[in-house]
PDB file of N, CA and C in Angstrom:
ATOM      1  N   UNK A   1     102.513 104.071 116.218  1.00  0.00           N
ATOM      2  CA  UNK A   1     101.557 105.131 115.939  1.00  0.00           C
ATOM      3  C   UNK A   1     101.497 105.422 114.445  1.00  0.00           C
ATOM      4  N   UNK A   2     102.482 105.561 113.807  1.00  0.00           N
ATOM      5  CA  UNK A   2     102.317 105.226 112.378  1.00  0.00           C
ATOM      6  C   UNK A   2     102.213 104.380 111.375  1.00  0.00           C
ATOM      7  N   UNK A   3     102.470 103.463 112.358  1.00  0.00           N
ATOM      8  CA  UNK A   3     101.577 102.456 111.614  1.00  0.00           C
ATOM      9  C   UNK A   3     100.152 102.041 111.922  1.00  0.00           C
ATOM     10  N   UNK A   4      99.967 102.461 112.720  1.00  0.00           N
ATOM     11  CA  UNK A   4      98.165 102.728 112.797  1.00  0.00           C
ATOM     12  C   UNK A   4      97.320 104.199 111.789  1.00  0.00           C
ATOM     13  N   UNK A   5      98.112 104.911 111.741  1.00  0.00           N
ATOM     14  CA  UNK A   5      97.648 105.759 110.960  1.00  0.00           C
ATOM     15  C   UNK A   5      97.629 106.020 109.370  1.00  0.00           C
ATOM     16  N   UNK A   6      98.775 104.908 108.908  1.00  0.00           N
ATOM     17  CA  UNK A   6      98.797 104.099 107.870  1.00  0.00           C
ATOM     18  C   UNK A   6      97.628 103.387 107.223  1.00  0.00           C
ATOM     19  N   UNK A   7      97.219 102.318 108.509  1.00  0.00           N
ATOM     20  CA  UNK A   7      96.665 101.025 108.326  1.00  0.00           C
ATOM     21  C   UNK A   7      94.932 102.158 107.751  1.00  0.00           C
ATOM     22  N   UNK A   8      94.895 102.971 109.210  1.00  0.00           N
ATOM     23  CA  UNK A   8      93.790 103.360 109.005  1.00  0.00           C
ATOM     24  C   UNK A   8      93.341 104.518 107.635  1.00  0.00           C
ATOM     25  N   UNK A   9      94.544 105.373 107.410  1.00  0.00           N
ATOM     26  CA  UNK A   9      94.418 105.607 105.815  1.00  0.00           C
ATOM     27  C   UNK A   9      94.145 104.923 105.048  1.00  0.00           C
ATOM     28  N   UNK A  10      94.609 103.729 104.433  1.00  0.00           N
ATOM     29  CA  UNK A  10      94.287 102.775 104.127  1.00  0.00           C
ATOM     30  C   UNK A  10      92.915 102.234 104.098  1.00  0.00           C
ATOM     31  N   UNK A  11      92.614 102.040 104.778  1.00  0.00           N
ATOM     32  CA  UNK A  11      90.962 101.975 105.311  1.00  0.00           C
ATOM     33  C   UNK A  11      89.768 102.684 105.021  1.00  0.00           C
ATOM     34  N   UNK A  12      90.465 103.694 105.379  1.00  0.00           N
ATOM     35  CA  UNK A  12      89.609 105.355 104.617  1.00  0.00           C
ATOM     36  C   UNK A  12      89.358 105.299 103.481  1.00  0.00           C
ATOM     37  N   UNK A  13      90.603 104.824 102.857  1.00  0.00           N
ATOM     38  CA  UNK A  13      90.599 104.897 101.023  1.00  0.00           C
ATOM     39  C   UNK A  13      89.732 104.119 100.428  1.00  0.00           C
ATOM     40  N   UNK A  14      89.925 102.657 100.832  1.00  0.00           N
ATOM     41  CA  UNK A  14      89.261 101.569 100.606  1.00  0.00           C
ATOM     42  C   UNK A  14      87.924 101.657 101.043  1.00  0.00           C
ATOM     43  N   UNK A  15      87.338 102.267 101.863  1.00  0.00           N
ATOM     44  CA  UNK A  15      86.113 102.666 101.972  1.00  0.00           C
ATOM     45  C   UNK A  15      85.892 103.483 101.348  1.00  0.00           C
ATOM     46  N   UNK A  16      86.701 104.741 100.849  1.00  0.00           N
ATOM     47  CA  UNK A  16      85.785 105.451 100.073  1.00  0.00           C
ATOM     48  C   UNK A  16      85.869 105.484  98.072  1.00  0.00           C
ATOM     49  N   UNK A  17      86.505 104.111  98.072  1.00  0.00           N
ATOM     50  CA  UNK A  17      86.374 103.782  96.555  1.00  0.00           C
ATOM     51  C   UNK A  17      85.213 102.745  96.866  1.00  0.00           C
ATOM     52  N   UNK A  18      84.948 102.464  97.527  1.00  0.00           N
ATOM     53  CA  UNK A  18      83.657 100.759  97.661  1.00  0.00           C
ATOM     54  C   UNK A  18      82.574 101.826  97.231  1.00  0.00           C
ATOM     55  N   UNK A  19      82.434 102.735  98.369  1.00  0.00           N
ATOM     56  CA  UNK A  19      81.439 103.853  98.711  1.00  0.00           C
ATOM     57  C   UNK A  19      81.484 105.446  97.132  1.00  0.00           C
ATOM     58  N   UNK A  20      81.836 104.960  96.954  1.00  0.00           N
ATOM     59  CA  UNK A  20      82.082 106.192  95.774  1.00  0.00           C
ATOM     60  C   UNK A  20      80.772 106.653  95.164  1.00  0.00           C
ATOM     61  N   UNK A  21      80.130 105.206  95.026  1.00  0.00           N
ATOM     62  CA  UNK A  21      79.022 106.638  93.949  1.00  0.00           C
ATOM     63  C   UNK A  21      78.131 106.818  95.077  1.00  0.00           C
ATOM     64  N   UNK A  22      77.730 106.799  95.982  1.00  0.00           N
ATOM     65  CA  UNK A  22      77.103 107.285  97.443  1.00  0.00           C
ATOM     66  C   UNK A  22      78.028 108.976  97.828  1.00  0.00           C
ATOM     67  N   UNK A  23      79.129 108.713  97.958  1.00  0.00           N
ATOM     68  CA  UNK A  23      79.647 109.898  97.911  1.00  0.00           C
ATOM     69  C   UNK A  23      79.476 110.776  96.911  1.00  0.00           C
ATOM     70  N   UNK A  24      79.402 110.856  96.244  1.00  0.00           N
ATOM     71  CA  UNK A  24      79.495 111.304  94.828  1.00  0.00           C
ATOM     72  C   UNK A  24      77.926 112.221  94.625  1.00  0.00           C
ATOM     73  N   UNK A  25      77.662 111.151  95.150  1.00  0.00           N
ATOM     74  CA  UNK A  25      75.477 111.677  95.178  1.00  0.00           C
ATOM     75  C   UNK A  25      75.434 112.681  96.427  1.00  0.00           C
ATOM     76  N   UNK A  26      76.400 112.484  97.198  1.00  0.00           N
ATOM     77  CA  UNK A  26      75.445 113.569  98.434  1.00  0.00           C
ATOM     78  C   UNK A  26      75.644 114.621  98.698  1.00  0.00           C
ATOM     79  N   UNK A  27      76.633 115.220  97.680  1.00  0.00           N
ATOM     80  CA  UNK A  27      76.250 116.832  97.505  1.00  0.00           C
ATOM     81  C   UNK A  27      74.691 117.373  97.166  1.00  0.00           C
ATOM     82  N   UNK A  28      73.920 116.443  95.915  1.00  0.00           N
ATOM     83  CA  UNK A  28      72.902 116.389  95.666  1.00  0.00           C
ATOM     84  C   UNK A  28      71.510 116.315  97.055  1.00  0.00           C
ATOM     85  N   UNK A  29      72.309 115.613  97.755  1.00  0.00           N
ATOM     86  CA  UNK A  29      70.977 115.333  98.861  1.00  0.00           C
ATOM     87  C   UNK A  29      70.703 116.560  99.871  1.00  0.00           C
ATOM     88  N   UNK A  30      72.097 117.800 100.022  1.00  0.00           N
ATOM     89  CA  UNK A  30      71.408 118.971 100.656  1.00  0.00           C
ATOM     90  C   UNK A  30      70.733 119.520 100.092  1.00  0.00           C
ATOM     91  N   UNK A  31      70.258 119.942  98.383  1.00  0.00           N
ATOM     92  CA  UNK A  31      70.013 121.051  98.206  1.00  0.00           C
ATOM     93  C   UNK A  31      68.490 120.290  97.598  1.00  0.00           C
ATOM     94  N   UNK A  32      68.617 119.031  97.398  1.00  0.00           N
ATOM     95  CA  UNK A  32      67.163 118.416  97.166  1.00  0.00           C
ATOM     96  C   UNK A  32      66.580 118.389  98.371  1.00  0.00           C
ATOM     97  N   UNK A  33      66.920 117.905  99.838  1.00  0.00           N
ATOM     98  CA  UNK A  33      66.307 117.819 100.672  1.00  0.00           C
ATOM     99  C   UNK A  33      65.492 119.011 100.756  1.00  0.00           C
ATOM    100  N   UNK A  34      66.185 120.209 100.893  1.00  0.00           N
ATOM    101  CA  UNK A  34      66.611 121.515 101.365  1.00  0.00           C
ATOM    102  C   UNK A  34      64.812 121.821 100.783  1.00  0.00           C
ATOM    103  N   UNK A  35      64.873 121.784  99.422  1.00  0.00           N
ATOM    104  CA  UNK A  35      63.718 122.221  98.310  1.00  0.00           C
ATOM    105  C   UNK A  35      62.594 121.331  98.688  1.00  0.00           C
ATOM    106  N   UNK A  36      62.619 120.187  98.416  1.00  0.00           N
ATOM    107  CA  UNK A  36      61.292 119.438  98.815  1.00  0.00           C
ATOM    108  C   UNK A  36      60.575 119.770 100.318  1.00  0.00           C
ATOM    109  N   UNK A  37      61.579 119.861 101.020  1.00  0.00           N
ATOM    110  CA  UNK A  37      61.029 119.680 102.408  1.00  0.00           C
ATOM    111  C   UNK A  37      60.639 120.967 103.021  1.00  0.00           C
ATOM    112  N   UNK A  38      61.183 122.144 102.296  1.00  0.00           N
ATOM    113  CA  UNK A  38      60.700 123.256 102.070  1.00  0.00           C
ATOM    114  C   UNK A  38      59.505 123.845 101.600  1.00  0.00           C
ATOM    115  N   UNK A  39      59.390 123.128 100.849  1.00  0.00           N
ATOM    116  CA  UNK A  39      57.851 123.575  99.486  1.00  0.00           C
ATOM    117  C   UNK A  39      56.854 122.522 100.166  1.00  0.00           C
ATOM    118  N   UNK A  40      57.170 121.679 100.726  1.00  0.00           N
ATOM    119  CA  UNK A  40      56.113 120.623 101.659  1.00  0.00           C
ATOM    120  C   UNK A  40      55.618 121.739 102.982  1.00  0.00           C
ATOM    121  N   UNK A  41      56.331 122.203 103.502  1.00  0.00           N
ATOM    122  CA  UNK A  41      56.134 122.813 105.096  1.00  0.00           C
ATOM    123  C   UNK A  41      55.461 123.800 104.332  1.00  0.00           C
ATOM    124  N   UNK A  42      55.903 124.633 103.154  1.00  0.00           N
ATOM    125  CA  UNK A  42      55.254 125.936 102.619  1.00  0.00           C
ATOM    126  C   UNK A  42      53.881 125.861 102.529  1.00  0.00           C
ATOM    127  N   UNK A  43      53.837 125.120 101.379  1.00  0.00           N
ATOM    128  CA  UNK A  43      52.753 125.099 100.198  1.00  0.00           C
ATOM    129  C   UNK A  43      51.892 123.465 101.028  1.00  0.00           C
ATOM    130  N   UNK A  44      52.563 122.782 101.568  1.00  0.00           N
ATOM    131  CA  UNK A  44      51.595 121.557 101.364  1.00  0.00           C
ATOM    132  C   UNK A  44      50.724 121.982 103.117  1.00  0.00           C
ATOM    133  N   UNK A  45      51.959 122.355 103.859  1.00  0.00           N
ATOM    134  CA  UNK A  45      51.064 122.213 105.131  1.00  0.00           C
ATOM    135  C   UNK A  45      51.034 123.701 105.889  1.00  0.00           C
ATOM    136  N   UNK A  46      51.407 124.790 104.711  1.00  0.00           N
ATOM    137  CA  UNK A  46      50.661 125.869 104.845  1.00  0.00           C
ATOM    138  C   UNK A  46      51.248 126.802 105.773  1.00  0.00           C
ATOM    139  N   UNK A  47      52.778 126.017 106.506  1.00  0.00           N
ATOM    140  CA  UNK A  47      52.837 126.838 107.487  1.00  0.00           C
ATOM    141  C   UNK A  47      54.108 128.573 107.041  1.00  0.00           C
ATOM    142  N   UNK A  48      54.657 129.496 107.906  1.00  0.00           N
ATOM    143  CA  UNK A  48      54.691 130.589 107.226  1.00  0.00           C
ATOM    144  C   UNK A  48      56.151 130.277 107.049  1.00  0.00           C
ATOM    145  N   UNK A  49      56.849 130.902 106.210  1.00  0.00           N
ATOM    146  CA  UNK A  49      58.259 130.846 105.734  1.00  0.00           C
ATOM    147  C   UNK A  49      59.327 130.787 107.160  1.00  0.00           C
ATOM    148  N   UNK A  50      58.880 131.571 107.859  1.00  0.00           N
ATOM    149  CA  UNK A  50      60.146 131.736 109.104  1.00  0.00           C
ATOM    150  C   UNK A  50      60.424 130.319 109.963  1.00  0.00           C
ATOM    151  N   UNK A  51      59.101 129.736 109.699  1.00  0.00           N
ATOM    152  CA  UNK A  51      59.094 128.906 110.526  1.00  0.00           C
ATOM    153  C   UNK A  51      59.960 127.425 109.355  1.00  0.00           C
ATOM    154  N   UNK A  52      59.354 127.518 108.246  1.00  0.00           N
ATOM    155  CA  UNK A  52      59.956 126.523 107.075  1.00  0.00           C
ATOM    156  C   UNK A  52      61.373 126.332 106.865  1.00  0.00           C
ATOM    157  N   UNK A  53      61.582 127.806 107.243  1.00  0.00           N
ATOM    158  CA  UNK A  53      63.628 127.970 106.793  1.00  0.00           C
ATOM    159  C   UNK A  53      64.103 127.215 108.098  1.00  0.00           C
ATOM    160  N   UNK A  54      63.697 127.668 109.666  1.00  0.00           N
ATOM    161  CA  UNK A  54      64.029 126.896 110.541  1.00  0.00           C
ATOM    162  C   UNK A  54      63.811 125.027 110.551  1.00  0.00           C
ATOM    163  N   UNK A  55      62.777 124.732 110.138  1.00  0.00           N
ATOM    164  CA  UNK A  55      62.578 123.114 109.898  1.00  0.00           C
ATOM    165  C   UNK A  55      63.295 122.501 108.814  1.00  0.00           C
ATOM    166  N   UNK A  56      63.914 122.985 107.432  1.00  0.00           N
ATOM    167  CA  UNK A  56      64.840 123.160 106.652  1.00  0.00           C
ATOM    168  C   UNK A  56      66.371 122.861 107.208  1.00  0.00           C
ATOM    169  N   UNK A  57      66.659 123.963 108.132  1.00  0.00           N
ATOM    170  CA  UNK A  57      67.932 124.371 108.533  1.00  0.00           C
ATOM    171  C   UNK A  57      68.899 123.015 108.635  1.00  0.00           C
ATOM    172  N   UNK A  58      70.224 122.998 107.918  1.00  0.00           N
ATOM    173  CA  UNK A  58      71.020 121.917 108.393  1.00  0.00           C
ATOM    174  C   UNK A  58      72.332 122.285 108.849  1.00  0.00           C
ATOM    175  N   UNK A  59      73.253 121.096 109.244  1.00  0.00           N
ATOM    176  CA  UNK A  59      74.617 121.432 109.265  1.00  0.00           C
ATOM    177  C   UNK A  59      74.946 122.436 108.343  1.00  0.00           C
ATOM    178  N   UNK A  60      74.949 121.414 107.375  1.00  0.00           N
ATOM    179  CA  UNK A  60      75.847 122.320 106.027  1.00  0.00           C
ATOM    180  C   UNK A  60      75.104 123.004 105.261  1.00  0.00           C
ATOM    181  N   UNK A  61      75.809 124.344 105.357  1.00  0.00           N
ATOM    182  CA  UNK A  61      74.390 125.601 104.823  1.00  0.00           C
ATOM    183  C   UNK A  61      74.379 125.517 103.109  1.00  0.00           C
ATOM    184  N   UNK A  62      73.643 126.207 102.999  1.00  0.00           N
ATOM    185  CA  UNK A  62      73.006 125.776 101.556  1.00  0.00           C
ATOM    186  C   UNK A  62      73.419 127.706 101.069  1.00  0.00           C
ATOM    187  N   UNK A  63      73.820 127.760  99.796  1.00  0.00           N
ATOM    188  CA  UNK A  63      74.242 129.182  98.704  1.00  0.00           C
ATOM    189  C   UNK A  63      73.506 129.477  98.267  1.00  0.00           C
ATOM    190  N   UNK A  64      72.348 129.576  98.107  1.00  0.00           N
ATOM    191  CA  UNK A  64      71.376 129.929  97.345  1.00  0.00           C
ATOM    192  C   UNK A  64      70.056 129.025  97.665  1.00  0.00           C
ATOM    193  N   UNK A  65      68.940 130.512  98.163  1.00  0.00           N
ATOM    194  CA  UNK A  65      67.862 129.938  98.667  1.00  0.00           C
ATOM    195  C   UNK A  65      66.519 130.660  97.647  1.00  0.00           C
ATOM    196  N   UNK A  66      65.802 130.502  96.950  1.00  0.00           N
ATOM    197  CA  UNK A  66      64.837 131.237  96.454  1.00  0.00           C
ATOM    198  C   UNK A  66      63.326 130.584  96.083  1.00  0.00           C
ATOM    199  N   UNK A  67      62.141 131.239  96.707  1.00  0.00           N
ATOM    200  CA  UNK A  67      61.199 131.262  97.101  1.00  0.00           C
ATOM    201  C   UNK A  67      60.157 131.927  96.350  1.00  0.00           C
ATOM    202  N   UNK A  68      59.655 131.041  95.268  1.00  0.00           N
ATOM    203  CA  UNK A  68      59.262 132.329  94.031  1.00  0.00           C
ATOM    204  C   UNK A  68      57.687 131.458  94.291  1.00  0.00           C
ATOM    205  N   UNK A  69      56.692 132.563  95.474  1.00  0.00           N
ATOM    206  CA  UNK A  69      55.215 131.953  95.833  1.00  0.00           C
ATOM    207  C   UNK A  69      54.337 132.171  94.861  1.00  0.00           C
ATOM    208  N   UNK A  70      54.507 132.817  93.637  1.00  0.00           N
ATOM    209  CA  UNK A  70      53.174 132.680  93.000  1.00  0.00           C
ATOM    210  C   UNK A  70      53.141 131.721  92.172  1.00  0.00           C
ATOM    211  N   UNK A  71      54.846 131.141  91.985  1.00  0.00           N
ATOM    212  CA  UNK A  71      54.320 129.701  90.571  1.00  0.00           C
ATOM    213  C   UNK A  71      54.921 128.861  91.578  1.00  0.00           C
ATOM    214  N   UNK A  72      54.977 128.914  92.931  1.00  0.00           N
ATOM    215  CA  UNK A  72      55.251 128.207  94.250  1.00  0.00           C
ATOM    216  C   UNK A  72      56.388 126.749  93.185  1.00  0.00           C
ATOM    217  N   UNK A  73      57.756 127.664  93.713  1.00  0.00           N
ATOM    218  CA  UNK A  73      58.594 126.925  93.227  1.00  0.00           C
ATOM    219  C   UNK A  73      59.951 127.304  94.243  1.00  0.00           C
ATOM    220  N   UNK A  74      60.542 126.302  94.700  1.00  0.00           N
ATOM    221  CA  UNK A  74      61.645 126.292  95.750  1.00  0.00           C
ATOM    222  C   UNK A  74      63.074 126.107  94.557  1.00  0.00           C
ATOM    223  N   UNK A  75      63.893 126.988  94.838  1.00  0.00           N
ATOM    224  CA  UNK A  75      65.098 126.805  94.133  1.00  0.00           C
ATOM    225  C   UNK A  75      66.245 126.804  95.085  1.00  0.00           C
ATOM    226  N   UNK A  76      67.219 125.962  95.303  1.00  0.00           N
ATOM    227  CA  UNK A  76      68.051 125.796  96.375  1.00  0.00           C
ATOM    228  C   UNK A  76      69.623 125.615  96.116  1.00  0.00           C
ATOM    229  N   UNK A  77      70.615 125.964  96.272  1.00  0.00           N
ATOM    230  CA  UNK A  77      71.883 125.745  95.894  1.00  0.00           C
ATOM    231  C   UNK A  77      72.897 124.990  97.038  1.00  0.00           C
ATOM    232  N   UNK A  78      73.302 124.441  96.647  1.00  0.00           N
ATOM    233  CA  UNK A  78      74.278 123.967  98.065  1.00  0.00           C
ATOM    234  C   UNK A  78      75.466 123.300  97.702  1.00  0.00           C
ATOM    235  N   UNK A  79      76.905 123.219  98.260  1.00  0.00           N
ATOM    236  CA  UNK A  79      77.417 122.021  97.259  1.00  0.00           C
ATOM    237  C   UNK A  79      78.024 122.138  95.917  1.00  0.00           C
ATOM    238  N   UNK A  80      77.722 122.843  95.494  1.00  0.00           N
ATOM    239  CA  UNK A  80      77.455 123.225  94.230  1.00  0.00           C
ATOM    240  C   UNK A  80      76.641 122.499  93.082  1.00  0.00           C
ATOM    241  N   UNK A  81      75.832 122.437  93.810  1.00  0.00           N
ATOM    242  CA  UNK A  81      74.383 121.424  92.784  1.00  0.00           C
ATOM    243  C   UNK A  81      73.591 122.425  93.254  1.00  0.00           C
ATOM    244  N   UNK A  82      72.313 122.402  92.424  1.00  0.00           N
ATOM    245  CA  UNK A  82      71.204 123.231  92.201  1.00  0.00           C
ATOM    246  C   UNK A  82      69.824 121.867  91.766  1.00  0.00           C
ATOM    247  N   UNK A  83      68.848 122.531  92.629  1.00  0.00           N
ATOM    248  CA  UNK A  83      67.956 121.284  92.571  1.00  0.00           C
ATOM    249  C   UNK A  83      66.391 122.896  93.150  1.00  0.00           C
ATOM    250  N   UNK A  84      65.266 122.259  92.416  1.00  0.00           N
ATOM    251  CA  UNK A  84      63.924 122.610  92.542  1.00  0.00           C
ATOM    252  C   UNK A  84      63.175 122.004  92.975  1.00  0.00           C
ATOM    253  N   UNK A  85      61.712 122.130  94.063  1.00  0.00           N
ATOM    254  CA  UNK A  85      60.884 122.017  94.330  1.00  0.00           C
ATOM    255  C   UNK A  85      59.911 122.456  93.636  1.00  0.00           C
ATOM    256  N   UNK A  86      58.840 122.119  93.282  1.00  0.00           N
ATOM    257  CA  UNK A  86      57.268 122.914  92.542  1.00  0.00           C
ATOM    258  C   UNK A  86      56.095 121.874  93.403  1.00  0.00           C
ATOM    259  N   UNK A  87      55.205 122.632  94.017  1.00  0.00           N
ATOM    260  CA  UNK A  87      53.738 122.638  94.229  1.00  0.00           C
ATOM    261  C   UNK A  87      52.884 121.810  93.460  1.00  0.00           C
ATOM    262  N   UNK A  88      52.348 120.469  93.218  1.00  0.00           N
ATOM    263  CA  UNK A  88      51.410 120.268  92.423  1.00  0.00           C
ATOM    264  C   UNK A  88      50.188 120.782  92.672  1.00  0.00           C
ATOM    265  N   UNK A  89      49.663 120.376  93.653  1.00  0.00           N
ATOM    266  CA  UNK A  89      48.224 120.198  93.980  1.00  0.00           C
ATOM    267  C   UNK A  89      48.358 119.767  95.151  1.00  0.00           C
ATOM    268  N   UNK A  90      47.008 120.258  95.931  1.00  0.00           N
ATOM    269  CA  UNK A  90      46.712 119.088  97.606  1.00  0.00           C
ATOM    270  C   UNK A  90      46.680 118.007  97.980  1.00  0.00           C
ATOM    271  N   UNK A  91      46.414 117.705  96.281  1.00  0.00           N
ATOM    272  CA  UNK A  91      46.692 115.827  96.295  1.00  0.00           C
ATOM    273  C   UNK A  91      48.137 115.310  96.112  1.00  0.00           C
ATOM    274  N   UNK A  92      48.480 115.965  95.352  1.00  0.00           N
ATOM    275  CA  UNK A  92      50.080 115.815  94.545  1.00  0.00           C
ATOM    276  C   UNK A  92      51.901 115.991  95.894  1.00  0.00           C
ATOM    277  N   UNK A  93      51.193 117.260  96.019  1.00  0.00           N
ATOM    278  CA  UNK A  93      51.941 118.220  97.179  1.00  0.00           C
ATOM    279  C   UNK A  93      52.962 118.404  96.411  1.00  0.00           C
ATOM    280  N   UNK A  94      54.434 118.249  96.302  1.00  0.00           N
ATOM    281  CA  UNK A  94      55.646 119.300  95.842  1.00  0.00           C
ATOM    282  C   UNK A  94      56.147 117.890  95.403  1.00  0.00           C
ATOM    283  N   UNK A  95      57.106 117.985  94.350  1.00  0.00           N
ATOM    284  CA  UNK A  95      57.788 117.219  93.637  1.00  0.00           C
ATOM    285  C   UNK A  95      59.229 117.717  93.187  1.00  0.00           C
ATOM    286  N   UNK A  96      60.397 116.975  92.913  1.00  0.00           N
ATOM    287  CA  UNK A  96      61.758 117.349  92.923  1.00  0.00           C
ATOM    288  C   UNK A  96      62.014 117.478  91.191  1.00  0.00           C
ATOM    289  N   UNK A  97      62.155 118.791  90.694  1.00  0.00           N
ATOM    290  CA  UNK A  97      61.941 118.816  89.621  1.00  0.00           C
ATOM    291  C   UNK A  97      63.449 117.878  88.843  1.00  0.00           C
ATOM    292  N   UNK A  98      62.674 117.476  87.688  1.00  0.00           N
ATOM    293  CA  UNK A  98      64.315 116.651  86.689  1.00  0.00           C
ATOM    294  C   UNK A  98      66.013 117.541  86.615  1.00  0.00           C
TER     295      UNK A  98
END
């Protein structure tokens, strides 16, 4: 038994140095998802906030949510990364700011 739990530590590790900069990135992917896909349901397809935060909603909750509709801009925290959404246009729809 301990040496299976060895072997498989082992394993773990070695997977997660192969995998590292994937790990590394996906703190980034709640709080970008979080914003784009937010400011899309908002602003692109119009529908009302209660319903956006629910289509949003994930496992891992997000620290900071803010919703600023007149320069229609999604600000999202999670992770501890911070990432924006903004509105272009009907053609454009929302983009993940730099």
């Amino acid at each position: 038994m301990k040496r299976f739990l060895l072997v498989l530590l082992v394993v773990l590790l070695g997977w997660g140095v192969y995998e590292r900069e994937n790990l590394w990135a996906f703190p980034d992917i709640i709080s970008a998802y979080t914003a784009k896909e937010y400011c899309s349901c908002r602003y692109v397809m119009n529908n009302d906030a209660e319903y956006c935060h629910g289509y949003v909603k994930q496992w891992l909750p997000t620290s900071q949510f803010t919703d600023d509709s007149t320069r229609k801009i999604i600000t999202v925290s999670g992770m501890g990364r911070h990432n924006s959404a903004q509105w272009q246009s009907e053609r454009q729809g929302c983009r993940l700011d730099p």
